[in-house]
C-alpha atoms as a PDB file:
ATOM      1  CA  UNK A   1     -18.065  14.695 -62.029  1.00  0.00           C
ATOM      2  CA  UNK A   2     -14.725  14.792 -63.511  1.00  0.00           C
ATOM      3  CA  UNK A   3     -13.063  12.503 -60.989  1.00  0.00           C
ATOM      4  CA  UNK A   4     -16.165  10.322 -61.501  1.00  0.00           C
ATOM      5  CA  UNK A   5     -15.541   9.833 -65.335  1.00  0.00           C
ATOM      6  CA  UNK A   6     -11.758   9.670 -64.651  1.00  0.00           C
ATOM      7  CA  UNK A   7     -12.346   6.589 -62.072  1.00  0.00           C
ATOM      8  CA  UNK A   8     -14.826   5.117 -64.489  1.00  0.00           C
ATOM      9  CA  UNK A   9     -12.477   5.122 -67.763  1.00  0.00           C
ATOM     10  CA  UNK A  10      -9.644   4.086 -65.738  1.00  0.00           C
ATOM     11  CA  UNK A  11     -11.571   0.869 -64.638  1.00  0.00           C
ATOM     12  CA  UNK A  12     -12.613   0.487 -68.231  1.00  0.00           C
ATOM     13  CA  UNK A  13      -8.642   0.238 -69.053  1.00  0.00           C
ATOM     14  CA  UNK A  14      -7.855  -2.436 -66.661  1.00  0.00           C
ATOM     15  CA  UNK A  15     -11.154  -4.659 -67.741  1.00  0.00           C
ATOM     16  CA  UNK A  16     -10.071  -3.935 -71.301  1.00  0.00           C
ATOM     17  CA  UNK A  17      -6.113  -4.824 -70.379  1.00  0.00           C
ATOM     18  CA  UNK A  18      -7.272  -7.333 -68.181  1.00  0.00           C
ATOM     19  CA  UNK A  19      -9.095  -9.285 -71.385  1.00  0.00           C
ATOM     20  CA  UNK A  20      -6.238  -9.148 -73.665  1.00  0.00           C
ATOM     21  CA  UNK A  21      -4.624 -13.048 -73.383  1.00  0.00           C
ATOM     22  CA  UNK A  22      -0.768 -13.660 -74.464  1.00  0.00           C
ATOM     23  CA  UNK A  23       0.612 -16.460 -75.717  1.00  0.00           C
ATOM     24  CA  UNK A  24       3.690 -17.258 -73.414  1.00  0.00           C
ATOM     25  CA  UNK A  25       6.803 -18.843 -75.050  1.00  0.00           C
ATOM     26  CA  UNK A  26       9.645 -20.388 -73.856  1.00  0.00           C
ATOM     27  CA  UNK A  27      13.389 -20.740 -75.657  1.00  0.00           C
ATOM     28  CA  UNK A  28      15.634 -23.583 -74.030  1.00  0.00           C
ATOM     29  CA  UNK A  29      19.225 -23.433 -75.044  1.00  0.00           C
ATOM     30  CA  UNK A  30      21.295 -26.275 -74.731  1.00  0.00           C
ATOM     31  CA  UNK A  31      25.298 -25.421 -73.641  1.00  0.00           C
ATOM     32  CA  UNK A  32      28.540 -27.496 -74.823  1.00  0.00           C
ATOM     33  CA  UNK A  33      31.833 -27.967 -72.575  1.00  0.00           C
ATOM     34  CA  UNK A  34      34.434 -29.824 -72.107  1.00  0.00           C
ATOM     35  CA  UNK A  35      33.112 -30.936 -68.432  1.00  0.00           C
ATOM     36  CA  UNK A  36      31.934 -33.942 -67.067  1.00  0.00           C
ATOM     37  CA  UNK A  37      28.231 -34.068 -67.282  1.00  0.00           C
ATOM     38  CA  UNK A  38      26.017 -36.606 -65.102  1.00  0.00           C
ATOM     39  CA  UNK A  39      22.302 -35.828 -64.144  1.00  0.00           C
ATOM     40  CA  UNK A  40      23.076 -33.308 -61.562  1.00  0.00           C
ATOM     41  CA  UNK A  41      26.002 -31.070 -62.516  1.00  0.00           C
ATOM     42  CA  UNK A  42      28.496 -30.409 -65.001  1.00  0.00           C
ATOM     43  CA  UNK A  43      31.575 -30.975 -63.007  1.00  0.00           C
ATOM     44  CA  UNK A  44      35.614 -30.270 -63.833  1.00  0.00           C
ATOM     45  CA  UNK A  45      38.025 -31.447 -61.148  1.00  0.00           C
ATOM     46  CA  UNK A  46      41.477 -31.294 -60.262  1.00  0.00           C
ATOM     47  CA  UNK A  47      44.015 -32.467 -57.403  1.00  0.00           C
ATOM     48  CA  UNK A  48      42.868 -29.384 -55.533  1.00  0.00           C
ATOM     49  CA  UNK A  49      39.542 -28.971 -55.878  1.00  0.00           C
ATOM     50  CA  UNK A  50      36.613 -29.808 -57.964  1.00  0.00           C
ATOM     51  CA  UNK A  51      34.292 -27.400 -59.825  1.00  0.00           C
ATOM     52  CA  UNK A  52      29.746 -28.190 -60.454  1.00  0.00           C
ATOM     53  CA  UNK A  53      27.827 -26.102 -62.278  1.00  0.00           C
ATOM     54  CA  UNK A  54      23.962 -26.401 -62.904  1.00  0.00           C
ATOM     55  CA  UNK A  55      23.097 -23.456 -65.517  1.00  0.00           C
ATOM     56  CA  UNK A  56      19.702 -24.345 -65.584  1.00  0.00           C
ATOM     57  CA  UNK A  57      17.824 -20.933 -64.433  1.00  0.00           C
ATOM     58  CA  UNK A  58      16.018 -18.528 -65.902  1.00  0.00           C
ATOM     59  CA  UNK A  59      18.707 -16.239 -68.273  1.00  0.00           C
ATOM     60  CA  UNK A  60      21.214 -19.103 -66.967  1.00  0.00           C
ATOM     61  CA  UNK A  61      23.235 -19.329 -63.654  1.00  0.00           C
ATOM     62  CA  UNK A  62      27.405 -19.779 -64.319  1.00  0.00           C
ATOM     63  CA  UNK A  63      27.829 -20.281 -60.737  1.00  0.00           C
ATOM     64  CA  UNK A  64      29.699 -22.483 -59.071  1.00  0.00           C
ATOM     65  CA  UNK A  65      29.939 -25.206 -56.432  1.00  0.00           C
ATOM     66  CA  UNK A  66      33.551 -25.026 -55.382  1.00  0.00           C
ATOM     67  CA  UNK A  67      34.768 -27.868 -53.423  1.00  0.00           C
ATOM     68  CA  UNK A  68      38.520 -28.117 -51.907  1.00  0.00           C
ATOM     69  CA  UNK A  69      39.722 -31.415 -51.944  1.00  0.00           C
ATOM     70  CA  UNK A  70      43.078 -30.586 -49.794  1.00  0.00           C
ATOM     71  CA  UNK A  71      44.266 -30.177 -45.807  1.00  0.00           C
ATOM     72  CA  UNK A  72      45.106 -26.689 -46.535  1.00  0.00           C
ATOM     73  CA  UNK A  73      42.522 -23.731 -46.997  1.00  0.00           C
ATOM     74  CA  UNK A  74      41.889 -22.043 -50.408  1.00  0.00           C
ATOM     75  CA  UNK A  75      41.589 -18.986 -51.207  1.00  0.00           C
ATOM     76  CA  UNK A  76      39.485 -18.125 -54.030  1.00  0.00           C
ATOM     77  CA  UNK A  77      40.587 -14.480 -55.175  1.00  0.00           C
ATOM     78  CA  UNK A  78      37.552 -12.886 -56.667  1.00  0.00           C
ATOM     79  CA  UNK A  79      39.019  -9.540 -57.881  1.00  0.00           C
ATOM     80  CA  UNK A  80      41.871 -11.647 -60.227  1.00  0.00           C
ATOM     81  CA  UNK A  81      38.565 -14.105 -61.418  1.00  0.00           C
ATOM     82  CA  UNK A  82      36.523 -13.243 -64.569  1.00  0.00           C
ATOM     83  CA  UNK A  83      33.435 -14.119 -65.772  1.00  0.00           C
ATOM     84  CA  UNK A  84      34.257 -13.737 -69.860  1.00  0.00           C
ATOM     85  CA  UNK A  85      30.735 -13.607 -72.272  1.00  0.00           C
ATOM     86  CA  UNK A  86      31.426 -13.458 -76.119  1.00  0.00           C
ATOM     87  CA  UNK A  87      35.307 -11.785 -75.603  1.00  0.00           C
ATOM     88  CA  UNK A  88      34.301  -9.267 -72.792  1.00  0.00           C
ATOM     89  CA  UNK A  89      35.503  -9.868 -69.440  1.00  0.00           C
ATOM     90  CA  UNK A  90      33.604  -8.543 -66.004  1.00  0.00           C
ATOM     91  CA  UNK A  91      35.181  -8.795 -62.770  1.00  0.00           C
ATOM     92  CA  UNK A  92      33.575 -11.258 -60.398  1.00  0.00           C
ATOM     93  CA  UNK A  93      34.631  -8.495 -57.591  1.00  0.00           C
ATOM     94  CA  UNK A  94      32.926  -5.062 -57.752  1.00  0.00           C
ATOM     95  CA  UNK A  95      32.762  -4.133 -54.325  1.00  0.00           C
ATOM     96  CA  UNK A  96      28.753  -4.076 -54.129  1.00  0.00           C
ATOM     97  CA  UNK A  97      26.297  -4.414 -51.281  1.00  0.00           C
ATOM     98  CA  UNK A  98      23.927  -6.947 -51.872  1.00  0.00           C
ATOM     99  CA  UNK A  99      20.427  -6.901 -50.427  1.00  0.00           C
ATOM    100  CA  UNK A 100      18.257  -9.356 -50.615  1.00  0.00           C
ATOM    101  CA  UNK A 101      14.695 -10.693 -49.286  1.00  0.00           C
ATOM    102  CA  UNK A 102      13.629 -13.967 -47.524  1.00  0.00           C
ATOM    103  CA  UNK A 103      10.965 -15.218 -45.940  1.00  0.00           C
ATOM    104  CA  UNK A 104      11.537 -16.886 -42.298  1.00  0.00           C
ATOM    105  CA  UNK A 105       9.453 -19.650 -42.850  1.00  0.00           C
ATOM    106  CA  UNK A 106      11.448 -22.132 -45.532  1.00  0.00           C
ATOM    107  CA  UNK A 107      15.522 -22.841 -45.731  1.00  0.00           C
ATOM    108  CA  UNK A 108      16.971 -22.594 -48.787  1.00  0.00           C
ATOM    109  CA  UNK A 109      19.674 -25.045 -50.058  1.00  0.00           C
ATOM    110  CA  UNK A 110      21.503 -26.053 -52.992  1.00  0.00           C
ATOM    111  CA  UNK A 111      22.203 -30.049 -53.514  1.00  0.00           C
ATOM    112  CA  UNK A 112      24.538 -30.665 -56.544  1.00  0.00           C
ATOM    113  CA  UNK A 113      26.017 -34.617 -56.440  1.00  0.00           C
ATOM    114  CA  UNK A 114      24.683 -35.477 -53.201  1.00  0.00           C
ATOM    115  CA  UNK A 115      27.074 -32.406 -51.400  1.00  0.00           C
ATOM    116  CA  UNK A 116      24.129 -30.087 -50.152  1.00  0.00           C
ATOM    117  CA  UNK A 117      25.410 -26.290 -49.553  1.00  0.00           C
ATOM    118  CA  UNK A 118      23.619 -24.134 -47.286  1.00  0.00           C
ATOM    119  CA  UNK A 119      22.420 -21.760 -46.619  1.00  0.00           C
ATOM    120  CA  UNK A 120      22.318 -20.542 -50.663  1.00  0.00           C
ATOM    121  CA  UNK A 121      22.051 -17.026 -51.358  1.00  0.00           C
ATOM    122  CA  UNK A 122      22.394 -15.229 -55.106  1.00  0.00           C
ATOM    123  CA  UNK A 123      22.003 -12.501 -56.773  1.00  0.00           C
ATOM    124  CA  UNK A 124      19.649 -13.587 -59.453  1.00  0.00           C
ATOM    125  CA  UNK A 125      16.916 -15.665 -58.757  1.00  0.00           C
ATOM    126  CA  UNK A 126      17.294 -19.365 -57.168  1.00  0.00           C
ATOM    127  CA  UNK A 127      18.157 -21.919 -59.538  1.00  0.00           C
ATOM    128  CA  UNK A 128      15.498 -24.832 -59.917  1.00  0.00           C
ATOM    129  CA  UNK A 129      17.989 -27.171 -58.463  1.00  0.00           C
ATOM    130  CA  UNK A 130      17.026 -24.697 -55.495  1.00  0.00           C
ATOM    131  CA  UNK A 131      14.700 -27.257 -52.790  1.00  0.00           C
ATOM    132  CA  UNK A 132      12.515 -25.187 -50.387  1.00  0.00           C
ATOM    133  CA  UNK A 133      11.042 -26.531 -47.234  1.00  0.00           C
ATOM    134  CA  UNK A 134       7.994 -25.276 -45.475  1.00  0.00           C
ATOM    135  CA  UNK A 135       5.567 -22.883 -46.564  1.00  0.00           C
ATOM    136  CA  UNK A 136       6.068 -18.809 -46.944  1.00  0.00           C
ATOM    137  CA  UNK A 137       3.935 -16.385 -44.930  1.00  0.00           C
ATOM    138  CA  UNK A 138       3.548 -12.509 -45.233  1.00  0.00           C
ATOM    139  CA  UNK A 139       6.646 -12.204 -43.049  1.00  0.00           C
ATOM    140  CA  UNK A 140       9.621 -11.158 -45.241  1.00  0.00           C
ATOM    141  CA  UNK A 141      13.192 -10.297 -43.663  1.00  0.00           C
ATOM    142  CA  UNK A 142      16.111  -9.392 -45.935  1.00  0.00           C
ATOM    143  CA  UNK A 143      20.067  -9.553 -45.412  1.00  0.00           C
ATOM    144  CA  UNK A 144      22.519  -7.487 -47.136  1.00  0.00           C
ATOM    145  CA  UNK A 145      25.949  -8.755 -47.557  1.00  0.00           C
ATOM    146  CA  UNK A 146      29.071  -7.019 -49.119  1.00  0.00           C
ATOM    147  CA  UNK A 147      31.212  -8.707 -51.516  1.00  0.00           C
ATOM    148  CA  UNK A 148      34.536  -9.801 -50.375  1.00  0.00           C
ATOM    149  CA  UNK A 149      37.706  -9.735 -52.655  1.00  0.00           C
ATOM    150  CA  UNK A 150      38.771 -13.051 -51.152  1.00  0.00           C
ATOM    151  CA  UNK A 151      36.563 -16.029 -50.556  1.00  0.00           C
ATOM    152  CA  UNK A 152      38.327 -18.593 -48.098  1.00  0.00           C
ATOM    153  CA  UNK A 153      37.085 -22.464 -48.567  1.00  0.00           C
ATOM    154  CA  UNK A 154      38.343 -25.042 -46.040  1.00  0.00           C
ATOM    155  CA  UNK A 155      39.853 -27.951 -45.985  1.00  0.00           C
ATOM    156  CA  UNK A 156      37.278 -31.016 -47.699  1.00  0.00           C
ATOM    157  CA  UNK A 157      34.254 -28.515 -47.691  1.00  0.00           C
ATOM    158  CA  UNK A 158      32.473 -26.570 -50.406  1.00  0.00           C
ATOM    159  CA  UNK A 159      31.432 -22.924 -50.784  1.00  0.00           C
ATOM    160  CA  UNK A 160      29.003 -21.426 -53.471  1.00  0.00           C
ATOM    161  CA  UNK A 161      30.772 -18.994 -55.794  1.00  0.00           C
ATOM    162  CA  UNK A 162      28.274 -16.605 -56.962  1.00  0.00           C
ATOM    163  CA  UNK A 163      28.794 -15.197 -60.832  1.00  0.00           C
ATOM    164  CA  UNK A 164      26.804 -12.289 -60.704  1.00  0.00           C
ATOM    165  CA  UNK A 165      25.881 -11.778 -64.758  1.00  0.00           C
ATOM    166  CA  UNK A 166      23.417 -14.630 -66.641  1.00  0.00           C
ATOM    167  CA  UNK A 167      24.445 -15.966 -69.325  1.00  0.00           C
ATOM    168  CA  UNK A 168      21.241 -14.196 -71.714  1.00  0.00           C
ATOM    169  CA  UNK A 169      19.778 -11.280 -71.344  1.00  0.00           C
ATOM    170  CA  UNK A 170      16.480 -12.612 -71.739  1.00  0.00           C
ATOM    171  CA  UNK A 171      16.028 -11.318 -75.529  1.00  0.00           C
ATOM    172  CA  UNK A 172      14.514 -13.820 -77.823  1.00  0.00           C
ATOM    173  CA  UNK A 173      16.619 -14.954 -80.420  1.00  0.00           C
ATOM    174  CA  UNK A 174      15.518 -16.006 -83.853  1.00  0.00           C
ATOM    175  CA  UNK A 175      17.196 -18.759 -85.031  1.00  0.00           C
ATOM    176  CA  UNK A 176      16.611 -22.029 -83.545  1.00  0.00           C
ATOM    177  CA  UNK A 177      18.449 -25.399 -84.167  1.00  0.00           C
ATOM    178  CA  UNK A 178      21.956 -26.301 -83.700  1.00  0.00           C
ATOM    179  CA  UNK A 179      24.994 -23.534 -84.317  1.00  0.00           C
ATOM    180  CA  UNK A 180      28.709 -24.307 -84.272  1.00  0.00           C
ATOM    181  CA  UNK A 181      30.847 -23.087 -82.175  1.00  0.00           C
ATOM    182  CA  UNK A 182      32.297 -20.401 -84.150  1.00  0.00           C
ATOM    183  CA  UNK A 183      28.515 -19.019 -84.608  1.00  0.00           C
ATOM    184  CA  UNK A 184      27.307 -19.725 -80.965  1.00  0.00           C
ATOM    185  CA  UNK A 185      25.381 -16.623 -79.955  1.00  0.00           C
ATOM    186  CA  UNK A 186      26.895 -16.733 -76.250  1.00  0.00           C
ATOM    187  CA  UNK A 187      30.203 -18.161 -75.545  1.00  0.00           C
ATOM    188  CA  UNK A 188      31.286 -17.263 -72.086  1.00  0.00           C
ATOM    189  CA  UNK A 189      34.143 -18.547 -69.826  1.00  0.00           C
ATOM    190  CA  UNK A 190      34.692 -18.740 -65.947  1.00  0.00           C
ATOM    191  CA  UNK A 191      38.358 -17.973 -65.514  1.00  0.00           C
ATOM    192  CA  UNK A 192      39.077 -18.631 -61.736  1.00  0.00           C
ATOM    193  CA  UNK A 193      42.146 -17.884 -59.745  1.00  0.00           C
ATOM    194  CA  UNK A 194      42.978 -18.749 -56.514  1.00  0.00           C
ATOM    195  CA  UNK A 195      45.880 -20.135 -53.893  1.00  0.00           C
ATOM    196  CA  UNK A 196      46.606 -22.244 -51.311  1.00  0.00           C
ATOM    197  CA  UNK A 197      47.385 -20.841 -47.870  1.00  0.00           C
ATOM    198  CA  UNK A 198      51.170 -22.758 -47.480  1.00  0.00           C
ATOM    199  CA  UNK A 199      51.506 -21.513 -51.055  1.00  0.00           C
ATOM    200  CA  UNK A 200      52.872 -18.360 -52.812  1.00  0.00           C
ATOM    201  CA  UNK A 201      51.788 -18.971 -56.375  1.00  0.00           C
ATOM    202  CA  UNK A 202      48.211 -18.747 -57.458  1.00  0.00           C
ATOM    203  CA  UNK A 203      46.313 -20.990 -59.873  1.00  0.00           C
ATOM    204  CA  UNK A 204      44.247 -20.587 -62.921  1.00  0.00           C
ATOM    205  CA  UNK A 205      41.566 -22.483 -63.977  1.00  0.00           C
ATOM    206  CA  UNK A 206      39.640 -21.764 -67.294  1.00  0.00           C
ATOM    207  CA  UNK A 207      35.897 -23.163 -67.679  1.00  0.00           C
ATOM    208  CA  UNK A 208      34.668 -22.228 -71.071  1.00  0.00           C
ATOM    209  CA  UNK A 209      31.340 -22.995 -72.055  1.00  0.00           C
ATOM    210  CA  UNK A 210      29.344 -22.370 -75.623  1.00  0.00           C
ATOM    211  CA  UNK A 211      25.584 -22.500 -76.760  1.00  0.00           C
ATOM    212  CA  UNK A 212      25.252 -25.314 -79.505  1.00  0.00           C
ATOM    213  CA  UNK A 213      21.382 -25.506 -79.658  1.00  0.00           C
ATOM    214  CA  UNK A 214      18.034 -23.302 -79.810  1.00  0.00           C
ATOM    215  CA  UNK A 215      14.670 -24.743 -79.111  1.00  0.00           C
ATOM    216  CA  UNK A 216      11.410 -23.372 -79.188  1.00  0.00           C
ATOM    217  CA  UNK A 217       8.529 -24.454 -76.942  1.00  0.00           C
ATOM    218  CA  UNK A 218       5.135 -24.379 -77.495  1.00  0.00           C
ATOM    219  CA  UNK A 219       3.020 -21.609 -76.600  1.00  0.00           C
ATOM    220  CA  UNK A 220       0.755 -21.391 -73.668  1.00  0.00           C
ATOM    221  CA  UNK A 221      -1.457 -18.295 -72.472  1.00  0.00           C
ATOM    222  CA  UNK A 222      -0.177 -15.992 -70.025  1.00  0.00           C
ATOM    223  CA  UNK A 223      -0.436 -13.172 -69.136  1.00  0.00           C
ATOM    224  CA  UNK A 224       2.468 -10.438 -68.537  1.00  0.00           C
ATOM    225  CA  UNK A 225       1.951  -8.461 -66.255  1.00  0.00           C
ATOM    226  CA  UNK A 226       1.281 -11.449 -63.862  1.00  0.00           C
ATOM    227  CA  UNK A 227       3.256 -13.977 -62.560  1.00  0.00           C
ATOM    228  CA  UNK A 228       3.021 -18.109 -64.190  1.00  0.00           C
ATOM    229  CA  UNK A 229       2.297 -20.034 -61.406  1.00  0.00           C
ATOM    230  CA  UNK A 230       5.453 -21.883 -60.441  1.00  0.00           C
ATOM    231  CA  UNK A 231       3.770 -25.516 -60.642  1.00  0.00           C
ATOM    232  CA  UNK A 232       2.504 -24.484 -64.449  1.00  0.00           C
ATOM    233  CA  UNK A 233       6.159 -23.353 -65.660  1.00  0.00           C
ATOM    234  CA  UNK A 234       7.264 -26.334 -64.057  1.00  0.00           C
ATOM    235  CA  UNK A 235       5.038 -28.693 -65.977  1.00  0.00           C
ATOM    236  CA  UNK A 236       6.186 -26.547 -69.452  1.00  0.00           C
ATOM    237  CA  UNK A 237       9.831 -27.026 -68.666  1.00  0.00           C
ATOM    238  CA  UNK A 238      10.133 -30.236 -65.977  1.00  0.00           C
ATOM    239  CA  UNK A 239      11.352 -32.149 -69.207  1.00  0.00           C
ATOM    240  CA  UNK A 240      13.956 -29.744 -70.521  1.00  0.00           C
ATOM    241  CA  UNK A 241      15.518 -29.250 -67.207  1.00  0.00           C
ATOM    242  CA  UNK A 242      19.166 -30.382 -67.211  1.00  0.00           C
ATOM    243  CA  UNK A 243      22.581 -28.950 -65.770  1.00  0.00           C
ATOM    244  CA  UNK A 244      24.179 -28.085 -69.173  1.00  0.00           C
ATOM    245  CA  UNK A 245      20.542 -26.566 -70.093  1.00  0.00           C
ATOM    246  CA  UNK A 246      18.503 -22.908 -69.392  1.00  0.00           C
ATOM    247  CA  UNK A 247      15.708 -20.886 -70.450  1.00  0.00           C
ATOM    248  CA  UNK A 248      14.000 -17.645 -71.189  1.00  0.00           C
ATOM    249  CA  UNK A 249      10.491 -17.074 -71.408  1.00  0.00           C
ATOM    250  CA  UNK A 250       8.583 -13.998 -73.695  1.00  0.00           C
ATOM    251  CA  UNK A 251       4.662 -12.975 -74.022  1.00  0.00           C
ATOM    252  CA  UNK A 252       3.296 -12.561 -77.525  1.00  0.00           C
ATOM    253  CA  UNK A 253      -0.129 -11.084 -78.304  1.00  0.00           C
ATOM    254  CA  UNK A 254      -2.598 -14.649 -78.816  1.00  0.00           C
END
């Protein structure tokens, strides 16, 4: 009898949990540089290579596509780069083992400018600029890969550059509208260093990046503990999305 009224009340929680509706919001936050910006990437270039970013992601992505524009290889050395958020710097190299999953059934690829890497891996979620082809099935492999303090990049070919921290920590904040620099809730900088293989001296470069606007959108219900349907969330955000753009989403009681 006991286990009876203990399956019955617990059934009576989910119906009762499974009632209550959320309103699901989404912040978009709009990102200032001093980078090129066209309708695919934010992009900084110099004689050796050139740099596109597309933050837009959930929490936001400050990877990289990093493209060598020379005859010689480049070395990108990960444990002298820094990913820098509001004055504290993380090592892009932490020696970690990286699992993740993957279905067998789609590819994966990033296309940034036209210059389509693949295959593309990372440790947060895809970014929308993310195109999958095919359709998933129940079959799920995974791959774990260890990070490597050196990344090589050929001659005239690009590499992804994962940074392995978003920009937000998915926390709504309150205030909404523009902010100045000097009162931008995340400033954050990629500070990159790497070499060339017939040369002894390495290279800086500094990408510094600030958030200059908060925007609130509209409400829609949700629920929580389920996921939005991709093509819904798409619909919400398809007009927001933009390469010096990214979001977070929260659930409110309706």
């Amino acid at each position: 009898m006991k286990k009876l009224i203990t399956a019955l009340l617990f059934c009576l929680s989910l119906t009762m949990t499974s009632c209550t509706e959320y309103l699901l919001y989404y912040q978009t936050y709009t990102v200032e540089s001093e980078l090129e910006q066209n309708e695919g990437s934010l992009k900084y270039e110099n004689k050796d290579c050139a740099l596109y970013y597309n933050l837009w992601a959930e929490c936001g992505n400050p990877g990289f596509v990093m493209e060598n524009k020379t005859d010689n290889d480049i070395f990108v050395l990960m444990d002298r780069s820094f990913y820098i958020h509001n004055g504290v710097a993380y090592d892009y190299y932490a020696n970690r083992e990286i699992t993740e999953g993957y279905t067998s059934t789609y590819e994966e690829s990033i296309s940034i400018d036209g210059k389509v890497i693949y295959p593309y891996y990372s440790f947060f979620n895809p970014i929308d600029a993310t195109k999958k082809v095919g359709y998933g099935t129940n079959h799920v492999s995974s791959i774990t890969v260890k990070e490597q303090p050196v990344i090589c990049i050929p001659p005239h070919s690009a590499k992804y550059i994962p940074v392995r921290y978003p920009i937000s920590d998915g926390n709504r904040l309150y205030h909404e509208g523009s902010v100045s620099p000097e009162q931008s809730p995340y400033i954050f900088t990629n500070r990159i260093s790497y070499k060339s293989n017939n040369e002894d001296s390495i290279k800086h470069i500094e990408n510094e990046f600030w958030v200059s606007n908060i925007e609130q959108i509209k409400p829609h219900i949700g629920f929580p503990n389920k996921s939005v349907k991709r093509e819904k969330k798409e619909n919400i955000l398809v007009d927001e999305e933009k390469p010096n753009k990214f979001y977070i989403k929260y659930y409110e009681k309706k």
